[in-house]
PDB file of N, CA and C in Angstrom:
ATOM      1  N   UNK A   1      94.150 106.780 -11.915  1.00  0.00           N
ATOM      2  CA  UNK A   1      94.243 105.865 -10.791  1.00  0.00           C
ATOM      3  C   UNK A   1      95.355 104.847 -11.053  1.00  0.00           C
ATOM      4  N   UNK A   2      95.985 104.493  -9.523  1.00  0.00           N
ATOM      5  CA  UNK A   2      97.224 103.452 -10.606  1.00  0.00           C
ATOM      6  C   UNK A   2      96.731 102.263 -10.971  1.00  0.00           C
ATOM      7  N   UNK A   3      95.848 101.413 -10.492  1.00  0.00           N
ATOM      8  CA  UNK A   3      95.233 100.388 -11.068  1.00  0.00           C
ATOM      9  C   UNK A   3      95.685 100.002 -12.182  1.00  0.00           C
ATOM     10  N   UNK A   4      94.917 101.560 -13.146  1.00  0.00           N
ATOM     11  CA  UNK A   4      94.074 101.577 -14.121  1.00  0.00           C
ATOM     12  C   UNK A   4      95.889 101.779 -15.009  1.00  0.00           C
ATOM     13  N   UNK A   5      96.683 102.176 -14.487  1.00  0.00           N
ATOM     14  CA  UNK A   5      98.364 102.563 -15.072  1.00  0.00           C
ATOM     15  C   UNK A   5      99.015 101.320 -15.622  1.00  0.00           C
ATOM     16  N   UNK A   6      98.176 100.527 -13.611  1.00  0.00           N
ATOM     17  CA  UNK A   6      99.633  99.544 -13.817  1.00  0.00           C
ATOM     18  C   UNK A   6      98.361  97.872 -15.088  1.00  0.00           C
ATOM     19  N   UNK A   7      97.475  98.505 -15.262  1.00  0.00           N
ATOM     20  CA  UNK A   7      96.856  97.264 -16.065  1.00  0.00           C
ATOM     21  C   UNK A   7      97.081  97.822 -17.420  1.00  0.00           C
ATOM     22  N   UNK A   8      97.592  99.227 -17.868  1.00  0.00           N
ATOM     23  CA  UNK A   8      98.149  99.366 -19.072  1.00  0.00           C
ATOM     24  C   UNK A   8      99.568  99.042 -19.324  1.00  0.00           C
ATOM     25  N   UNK A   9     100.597  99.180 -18.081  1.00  0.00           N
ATOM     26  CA  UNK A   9     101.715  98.794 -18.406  1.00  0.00           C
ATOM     27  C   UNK A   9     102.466  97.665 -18.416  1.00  0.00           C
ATOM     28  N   UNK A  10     101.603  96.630 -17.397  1.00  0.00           N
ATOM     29  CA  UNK A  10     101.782  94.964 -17.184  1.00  0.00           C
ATOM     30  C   UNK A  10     101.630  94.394 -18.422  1.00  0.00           C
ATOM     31  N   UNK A  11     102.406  93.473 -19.324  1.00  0.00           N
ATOM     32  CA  UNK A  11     102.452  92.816 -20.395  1.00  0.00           C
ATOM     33  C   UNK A  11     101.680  91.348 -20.076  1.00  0.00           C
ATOM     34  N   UNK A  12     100.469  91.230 -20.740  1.00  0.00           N
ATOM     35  CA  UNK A  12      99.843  89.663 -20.517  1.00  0.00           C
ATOM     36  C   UNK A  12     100.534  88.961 -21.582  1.00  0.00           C
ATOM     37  N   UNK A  13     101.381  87.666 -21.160  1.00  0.00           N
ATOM     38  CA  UNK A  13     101.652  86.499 -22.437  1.00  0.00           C
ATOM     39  C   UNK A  13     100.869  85.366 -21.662  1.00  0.00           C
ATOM     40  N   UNK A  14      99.731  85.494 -22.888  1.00  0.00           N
ATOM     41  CA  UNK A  14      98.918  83.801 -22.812  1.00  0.00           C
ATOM     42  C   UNK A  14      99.875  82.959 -23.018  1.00  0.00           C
ATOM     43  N   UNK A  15      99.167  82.048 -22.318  1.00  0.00           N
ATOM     44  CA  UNK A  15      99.806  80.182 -22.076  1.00  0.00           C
ATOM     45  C   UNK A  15     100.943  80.029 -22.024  1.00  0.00           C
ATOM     46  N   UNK A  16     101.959  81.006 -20.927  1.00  0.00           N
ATOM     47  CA  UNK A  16     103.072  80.735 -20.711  1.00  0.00           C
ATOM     48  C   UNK A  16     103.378  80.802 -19.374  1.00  0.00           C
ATOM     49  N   UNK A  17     104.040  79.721 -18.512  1.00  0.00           N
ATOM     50  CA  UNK A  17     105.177  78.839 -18.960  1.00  0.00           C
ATOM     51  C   UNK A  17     104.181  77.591 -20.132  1.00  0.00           C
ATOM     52  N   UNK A  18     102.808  77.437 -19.561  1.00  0.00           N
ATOM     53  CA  UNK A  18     102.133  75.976 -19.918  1.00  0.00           C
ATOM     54  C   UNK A  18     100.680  76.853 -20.426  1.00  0.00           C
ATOM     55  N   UNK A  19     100.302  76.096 -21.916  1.00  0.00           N
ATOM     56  CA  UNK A  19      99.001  76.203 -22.100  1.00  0.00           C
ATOM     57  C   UNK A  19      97.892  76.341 -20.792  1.00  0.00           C
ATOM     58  N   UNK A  20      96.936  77.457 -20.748  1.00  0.00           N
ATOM     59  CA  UNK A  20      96.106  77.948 -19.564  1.00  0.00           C
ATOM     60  C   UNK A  20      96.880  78.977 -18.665  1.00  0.00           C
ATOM     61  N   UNK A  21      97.966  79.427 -18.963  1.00  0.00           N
ATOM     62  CA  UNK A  21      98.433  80.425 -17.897  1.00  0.00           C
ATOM     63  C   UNK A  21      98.963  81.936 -18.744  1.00  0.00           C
ATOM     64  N   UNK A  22      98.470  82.719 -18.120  1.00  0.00           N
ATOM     65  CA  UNK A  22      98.264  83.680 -18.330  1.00  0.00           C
ATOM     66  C   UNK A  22      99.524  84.653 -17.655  1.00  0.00           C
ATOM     67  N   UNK A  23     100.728  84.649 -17.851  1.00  0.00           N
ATOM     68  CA  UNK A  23     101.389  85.087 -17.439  1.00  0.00           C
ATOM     69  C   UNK A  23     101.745  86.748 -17.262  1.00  0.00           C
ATOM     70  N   UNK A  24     101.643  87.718 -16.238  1.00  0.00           N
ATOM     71  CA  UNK A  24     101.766  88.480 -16.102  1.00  0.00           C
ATOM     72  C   UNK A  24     103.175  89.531 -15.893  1.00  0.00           C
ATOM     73  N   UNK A  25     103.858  89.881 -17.146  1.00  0.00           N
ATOM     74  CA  UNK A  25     105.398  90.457 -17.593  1.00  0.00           C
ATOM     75  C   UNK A  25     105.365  91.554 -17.027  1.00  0.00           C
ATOM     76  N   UNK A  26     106.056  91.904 -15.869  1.00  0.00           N
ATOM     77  CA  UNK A  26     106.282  92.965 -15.172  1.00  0.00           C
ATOM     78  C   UNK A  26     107.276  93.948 -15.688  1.00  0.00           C
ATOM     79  N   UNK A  27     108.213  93.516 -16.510  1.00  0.00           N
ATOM     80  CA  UNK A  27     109.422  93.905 -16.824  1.00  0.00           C
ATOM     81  C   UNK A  27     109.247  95.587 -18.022  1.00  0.00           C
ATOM     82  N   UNK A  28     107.874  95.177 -18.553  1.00  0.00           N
ATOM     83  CA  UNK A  28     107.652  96.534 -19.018  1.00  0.00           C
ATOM     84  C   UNK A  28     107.297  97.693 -18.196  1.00  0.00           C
ATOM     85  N   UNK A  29     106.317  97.293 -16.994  1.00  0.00           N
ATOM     86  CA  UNK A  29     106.508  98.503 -15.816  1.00  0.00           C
ATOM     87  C   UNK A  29     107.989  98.672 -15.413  1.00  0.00           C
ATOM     88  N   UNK A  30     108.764  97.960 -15.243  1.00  0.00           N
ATOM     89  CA  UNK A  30     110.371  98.301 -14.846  1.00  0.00           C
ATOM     90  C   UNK A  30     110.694  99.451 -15.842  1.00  0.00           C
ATOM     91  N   UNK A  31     110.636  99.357 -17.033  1.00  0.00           N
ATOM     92  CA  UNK A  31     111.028 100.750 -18.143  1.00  0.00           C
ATOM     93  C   UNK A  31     110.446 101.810 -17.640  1.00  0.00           C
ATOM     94  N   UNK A  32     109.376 101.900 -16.865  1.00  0.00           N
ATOM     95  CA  UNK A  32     108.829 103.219 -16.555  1.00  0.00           C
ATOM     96  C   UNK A  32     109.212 103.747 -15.296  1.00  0.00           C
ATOM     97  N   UNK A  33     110.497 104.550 -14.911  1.00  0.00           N
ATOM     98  CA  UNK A  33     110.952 104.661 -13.639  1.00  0.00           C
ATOM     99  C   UNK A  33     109.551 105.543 -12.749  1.00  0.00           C
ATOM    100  N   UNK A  34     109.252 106.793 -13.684  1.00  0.00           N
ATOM    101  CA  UNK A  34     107.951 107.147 -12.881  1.00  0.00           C
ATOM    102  C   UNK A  34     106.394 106.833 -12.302  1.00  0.00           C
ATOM    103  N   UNK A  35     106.496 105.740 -13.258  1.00  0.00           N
ATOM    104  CA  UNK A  35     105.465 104.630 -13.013  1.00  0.00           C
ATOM    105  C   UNK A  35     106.178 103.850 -11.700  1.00  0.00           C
ATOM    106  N   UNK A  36     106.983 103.749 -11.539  1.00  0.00           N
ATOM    107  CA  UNK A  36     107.710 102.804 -10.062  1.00  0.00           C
ATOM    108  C   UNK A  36     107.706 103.694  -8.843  1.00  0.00           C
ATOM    109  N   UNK A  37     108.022 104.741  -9.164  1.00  0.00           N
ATOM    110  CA  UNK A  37     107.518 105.922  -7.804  1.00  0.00           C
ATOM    111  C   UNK A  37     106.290 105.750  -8.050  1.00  0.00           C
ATOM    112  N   UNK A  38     106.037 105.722  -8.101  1.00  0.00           N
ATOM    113  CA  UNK A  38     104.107 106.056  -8.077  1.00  0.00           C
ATOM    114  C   UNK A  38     103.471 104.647  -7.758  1.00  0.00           C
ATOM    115  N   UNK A  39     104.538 104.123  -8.206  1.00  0.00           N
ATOM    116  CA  UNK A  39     103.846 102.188  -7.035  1.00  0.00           C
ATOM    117  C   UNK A  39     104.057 102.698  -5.748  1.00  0.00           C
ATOM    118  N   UNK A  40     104.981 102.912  -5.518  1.00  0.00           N
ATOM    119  CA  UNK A  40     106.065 103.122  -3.888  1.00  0.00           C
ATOM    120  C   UNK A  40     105.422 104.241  -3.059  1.00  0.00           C
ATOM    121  N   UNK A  41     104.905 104.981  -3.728  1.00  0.00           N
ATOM    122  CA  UNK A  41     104.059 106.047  -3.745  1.00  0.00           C
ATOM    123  C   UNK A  41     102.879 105.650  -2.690  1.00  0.00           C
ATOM    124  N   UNK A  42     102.211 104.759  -3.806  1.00  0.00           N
ATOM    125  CA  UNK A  42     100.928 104.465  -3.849  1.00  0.00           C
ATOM    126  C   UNK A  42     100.944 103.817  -2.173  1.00  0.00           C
ATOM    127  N   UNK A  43     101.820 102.447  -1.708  1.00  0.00           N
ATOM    128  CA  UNK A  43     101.961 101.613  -1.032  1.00  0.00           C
ATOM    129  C   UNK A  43     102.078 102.259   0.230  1.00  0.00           C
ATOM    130  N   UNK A  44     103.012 103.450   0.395  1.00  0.00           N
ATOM    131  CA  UNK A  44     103.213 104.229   1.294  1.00  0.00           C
ATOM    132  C   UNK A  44     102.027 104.789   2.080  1.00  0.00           C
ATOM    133  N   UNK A  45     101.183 106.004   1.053  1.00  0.00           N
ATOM    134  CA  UNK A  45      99.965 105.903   0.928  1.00  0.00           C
ATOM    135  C   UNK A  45      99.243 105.137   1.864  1.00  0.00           C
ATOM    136  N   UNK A  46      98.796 104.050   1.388  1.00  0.00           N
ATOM    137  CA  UNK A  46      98.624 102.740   1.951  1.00  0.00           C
ATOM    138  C   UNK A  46      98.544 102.600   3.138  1.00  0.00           C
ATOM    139  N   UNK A  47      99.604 102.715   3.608  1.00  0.00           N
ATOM    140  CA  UNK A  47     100.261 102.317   4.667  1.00  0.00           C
ATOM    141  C   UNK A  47     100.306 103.422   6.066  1.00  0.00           C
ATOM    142  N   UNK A  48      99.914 104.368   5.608  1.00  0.00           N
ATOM    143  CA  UNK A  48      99.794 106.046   6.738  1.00  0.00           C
ATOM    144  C   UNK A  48      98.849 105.601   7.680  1.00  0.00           C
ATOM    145  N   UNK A  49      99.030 106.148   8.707  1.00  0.00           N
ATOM    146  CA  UNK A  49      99.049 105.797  10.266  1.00  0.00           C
ATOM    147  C   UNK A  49      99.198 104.360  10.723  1.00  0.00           C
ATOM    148  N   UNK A  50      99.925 103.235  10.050  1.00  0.00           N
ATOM    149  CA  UNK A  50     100.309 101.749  10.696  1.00  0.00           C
ATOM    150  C   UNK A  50     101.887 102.349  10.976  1.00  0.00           C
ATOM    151  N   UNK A  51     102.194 101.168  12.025  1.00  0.00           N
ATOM    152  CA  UNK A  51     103.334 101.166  12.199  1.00  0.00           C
ATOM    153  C   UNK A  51     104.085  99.673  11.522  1.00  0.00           C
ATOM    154  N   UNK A  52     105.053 100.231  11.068  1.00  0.00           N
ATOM    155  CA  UNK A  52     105.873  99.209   9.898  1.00  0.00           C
ATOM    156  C   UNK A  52     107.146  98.859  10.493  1.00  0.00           C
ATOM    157  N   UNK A  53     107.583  97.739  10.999  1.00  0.00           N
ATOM    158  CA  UNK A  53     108.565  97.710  11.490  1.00  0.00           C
ATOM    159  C   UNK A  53     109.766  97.607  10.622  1.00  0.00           C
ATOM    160  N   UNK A  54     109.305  96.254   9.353  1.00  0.00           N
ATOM    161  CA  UNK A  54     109.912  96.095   8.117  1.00  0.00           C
ATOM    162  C   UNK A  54     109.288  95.600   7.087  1.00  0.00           C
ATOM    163  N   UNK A  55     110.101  95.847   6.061  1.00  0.00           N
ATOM    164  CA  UNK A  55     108.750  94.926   4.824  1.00  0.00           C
ATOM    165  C   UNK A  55     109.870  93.690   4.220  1.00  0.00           C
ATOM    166  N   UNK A  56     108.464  92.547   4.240  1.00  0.00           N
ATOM    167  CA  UNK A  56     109.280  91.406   3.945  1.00  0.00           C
ATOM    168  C   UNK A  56     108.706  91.672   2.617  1.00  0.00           C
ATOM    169  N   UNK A  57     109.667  90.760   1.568  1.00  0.00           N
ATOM    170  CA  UNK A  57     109.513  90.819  -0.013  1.00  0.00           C
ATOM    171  C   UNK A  57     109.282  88.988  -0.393  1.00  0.00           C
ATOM    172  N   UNK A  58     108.320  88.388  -1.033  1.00  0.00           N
ATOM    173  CA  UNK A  58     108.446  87.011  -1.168  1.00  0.00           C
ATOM    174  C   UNK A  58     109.178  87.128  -2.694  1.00  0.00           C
ATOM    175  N   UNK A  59     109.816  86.100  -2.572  1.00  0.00           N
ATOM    176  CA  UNK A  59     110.422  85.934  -4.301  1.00  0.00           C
ATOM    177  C   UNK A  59     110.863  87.171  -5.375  1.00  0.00           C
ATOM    178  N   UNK A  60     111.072  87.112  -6.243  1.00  0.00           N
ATOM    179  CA  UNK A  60     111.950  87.807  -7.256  1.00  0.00           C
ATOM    180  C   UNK A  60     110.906  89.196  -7.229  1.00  0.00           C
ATOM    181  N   UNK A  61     109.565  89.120  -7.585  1.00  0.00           N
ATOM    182  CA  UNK A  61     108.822  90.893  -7.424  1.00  0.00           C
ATOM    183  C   UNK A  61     108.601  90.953  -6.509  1.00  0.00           C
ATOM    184  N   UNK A  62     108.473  90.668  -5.209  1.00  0.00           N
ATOM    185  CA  UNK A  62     108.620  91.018  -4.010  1.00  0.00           C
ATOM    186  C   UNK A  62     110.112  91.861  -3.449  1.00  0.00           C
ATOM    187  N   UNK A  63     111.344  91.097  -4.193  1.00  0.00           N
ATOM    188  CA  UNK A  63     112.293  91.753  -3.957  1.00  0.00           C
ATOM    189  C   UNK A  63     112.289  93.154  -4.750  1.00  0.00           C
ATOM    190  N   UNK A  64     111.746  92.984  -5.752  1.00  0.00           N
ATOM    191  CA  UNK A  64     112.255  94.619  -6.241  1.00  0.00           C
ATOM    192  C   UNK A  64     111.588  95.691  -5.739  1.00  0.00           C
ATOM    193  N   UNK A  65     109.751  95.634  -5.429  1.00  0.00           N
ATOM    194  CA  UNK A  65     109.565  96.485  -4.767  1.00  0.00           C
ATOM    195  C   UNK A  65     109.194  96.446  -3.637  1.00  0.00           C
ATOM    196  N   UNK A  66     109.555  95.155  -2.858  1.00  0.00           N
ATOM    197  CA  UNK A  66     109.750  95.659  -1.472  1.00  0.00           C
ATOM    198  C   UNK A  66     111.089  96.259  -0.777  1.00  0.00           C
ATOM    199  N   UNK A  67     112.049  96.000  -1.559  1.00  0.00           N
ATOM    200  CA  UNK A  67     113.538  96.583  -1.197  1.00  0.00           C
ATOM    201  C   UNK A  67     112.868  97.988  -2.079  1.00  0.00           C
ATOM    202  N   UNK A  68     112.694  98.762  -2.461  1.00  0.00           N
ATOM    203  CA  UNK A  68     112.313 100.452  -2.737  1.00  0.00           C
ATOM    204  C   UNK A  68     111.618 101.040  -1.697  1.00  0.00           C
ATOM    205  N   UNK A  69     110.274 100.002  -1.392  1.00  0.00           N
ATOM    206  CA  UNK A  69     109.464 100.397  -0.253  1.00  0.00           C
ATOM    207  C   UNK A  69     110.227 101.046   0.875  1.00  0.00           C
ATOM    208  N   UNK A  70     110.802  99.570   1.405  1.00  0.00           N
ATOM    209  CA  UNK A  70     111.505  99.632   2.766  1.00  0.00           C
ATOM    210  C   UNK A  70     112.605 100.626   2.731  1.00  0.00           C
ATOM    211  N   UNK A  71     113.559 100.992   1.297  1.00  0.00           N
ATOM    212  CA  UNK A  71     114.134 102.144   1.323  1.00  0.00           C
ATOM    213  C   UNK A  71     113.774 103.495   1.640  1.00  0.00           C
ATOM    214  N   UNK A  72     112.227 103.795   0.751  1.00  0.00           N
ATOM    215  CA  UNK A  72     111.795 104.798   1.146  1.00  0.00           C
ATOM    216  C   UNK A  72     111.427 105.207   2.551  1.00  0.00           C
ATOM    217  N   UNK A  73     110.855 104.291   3.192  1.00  0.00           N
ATOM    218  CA  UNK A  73     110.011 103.891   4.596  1.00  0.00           C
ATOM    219  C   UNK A  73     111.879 104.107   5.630  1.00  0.00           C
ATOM    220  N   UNK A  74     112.589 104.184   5.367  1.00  0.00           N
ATOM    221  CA  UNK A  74     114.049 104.257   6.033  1.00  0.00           C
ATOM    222  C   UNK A  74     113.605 102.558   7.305  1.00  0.00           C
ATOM    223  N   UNK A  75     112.887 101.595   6.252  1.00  0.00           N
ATOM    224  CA  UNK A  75     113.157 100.834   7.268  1.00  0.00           C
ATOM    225  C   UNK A  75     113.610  99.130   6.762  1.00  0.00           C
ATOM    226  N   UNK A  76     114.295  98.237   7.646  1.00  0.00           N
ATOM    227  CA  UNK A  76     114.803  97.126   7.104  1.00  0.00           C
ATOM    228  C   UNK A  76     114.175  96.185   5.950  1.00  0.00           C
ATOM    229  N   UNK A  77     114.804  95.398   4.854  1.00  0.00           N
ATOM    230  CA  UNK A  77     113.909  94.865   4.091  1.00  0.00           C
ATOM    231  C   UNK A  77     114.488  93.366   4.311  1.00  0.00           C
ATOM    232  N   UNK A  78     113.575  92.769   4.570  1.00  0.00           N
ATOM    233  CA  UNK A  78     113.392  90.880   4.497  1.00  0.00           C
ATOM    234  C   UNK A  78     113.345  90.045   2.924  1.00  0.00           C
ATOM    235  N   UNK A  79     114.197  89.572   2.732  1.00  0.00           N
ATOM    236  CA  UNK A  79     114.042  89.011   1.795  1.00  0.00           C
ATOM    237  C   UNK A  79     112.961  87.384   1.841  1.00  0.00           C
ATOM    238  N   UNK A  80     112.425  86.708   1.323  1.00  0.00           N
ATOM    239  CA  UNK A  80     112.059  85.740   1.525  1.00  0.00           C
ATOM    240  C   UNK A  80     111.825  84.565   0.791  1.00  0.00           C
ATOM    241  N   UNK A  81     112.617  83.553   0.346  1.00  0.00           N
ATOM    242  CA  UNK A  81     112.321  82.540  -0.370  1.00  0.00           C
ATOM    243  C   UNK A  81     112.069  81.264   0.070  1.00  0.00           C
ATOM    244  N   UNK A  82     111.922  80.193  -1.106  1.00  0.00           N
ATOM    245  CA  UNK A  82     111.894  78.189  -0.307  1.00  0.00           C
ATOM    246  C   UNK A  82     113.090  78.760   0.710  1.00  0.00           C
ATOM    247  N   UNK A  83     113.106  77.189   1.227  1.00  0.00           N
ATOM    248  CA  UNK A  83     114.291  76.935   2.081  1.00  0.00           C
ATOM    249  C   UNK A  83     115.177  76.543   1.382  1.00  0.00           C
ATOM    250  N   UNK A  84     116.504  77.597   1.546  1.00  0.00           N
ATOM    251  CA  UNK A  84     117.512  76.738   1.075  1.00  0.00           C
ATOM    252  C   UNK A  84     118.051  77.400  -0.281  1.00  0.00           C
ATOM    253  N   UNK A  85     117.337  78.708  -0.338  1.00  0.00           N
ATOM    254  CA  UNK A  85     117.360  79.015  -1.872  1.00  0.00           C
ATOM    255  C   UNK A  85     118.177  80.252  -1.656  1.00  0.00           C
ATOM    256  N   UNK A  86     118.232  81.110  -0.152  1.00  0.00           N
ATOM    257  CA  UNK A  86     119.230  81.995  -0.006  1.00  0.00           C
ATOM    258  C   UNK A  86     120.117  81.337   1.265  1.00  0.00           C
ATOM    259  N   UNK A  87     121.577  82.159   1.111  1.00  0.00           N
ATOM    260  CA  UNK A  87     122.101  81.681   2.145  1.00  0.00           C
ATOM    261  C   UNK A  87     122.212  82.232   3.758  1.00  0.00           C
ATOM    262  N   UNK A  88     121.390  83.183   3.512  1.00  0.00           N
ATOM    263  CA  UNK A  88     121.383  83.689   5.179  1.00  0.00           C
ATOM    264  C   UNK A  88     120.080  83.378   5.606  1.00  0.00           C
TER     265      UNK A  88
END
């Protein structure tokens, strides 16, 4: 199940940025390209019989796999941050 994939391949570093946070390192699922189809996969999945016009992405992991999503899906991707933080 991917759950069960992506809670073996997510890196936990306790108390970082600040003592009590439990930070969740995505960057080791990034090494696994077939583990990333199989997110995109999964989401798609997901997503069978809605209609999707586009997928918005919030912040830095939002951008990476919502720009794959929306690639696969052949449909537009939204980026989304604060105000002021992109320029379009």
């Amino acid at each position: 199940m991917i759950s069960e994939k992506l809670d073996k391949a997510i890196r936990n570093v306790p108390n970082f940025p600040i003592e009590g946070i439990n930070f969740k390192d995505i960057t080791t699922l990034l090494l696994d390209p077939d583990l990333s189809l199989e997110i995109i996969d999964a989401f798609i999945e997901s997503l069978k019989g809605e209609k999707v016009d586009a997928i918005v992405g919030v912040e830095s992991r939002g951008f990476l796999f919502g720009f794959l999503l929306a690639n696969k899906m052949g449909i537009p991707f939204v980026p989304i941050r604060k105000v002021g933080k992109l320029p379009g």
